[in-house]
Every structure is written in structure tokens, then in C-alpha cells.
Protein backbone atom coordinates (compact mmCIF):
# COMPACT_ATOMS: atom_id res chain seq x y z
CA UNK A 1 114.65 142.57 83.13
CA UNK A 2 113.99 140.24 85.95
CA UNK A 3 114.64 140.30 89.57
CA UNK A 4 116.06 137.40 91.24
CA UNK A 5 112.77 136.83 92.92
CA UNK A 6 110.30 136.98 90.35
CA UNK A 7 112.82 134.47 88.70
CA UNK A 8 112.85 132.50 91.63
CA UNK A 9 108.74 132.60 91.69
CA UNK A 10 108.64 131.52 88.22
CA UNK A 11 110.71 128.80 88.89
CA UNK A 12 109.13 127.31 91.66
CA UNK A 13 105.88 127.42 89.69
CA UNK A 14 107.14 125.51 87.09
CA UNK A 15 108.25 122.57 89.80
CA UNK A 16 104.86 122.84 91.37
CA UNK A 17 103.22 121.84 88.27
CA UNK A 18 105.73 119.01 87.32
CA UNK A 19 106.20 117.90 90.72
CA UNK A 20 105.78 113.65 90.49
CA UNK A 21 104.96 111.32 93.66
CA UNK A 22 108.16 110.01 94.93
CA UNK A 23 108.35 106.16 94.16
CA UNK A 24 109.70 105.18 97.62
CA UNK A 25 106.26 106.89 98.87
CA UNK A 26 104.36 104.76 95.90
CA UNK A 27 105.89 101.95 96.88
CA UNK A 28 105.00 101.58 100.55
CA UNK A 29 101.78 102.77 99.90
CA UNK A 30 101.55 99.66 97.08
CA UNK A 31 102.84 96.90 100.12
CA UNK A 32 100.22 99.19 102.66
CA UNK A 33 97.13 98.48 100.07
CA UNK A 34 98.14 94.87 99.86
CA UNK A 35 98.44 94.14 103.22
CA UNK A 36 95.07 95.85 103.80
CA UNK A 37 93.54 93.57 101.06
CA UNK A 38 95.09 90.32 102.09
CA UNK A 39 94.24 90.76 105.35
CA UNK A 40 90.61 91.64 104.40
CA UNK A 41 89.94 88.39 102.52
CA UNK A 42 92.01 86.42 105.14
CA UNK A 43 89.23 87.95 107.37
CA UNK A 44 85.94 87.08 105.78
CA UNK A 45 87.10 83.90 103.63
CA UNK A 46 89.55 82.32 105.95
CA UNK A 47 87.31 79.66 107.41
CA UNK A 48 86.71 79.02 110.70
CA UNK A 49 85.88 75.41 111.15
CA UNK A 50 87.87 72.93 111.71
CA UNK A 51 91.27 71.92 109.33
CA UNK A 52 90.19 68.46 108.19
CA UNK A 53 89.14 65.60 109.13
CA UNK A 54 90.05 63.95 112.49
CA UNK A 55 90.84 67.40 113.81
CA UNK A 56 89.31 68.35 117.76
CA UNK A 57 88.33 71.71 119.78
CA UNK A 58 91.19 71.89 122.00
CA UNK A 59 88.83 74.34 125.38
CA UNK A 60 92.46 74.35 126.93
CA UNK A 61 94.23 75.92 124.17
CA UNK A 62 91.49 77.87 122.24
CA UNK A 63 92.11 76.33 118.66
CA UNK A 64 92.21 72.93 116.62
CA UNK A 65 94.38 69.98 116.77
């Protein structure tokens, strides 16, 4: 016969083992990976010269018009 404890032991094994990631945790992981990805390309393939043609180095502001 079993004691409440060793029952309780067992049973708490058996969750351990079948224990599954929590999809809410997946998820924002998921949207974390993707951000880190998009922003990565955005980094080194994003261009840096200017928009098209016409466009000018504006010293004041710091970007393209």
C-alpha cells in the first residue's frame, strides 16, 4: 500500500516527464526571433545611399531629402 507521499512523488514524476512548453512562452519567443532577424537584415542589407534620384545630404538634419 502506498503513502500519500510516495503517491504524490510518483505523480509529480510523471508531470515532469510530460511537462510541454507553454504556447504563450512559444509564442513571444516566435515574435522575439523575428524581430531579431528582421532587424538583422534591415541592418546589413538596408542600404545606405541615397533613396533615388534627385535626392541631397541634408548636414543640418543628418539624412536625405
Amino acid at each position: 500500500m502506498s503513502t500519500k507521499k510516495q503517491l504524490r512523488r510518483a505523480r509529480r514524476q510523471r508531470q515532469e516527464v510530460t511537462k510541454k512548453a507553454n504556447p504563450a512562452t512559444l509564442f513571444m519567443l516566435g515574435v522575439a526571433a523575428a524581430l531579431l532577424v528582421l532587424g538583422t537584415l534591415a541592418f546589413f542589407f538596408g542600404g545606405g545611399g541615397p533613396p533615388g534620384p534627385g535626392s541631397v545630404w541634408s548636414a543640418e538634419h543628418g539624412h536625405w531629402h
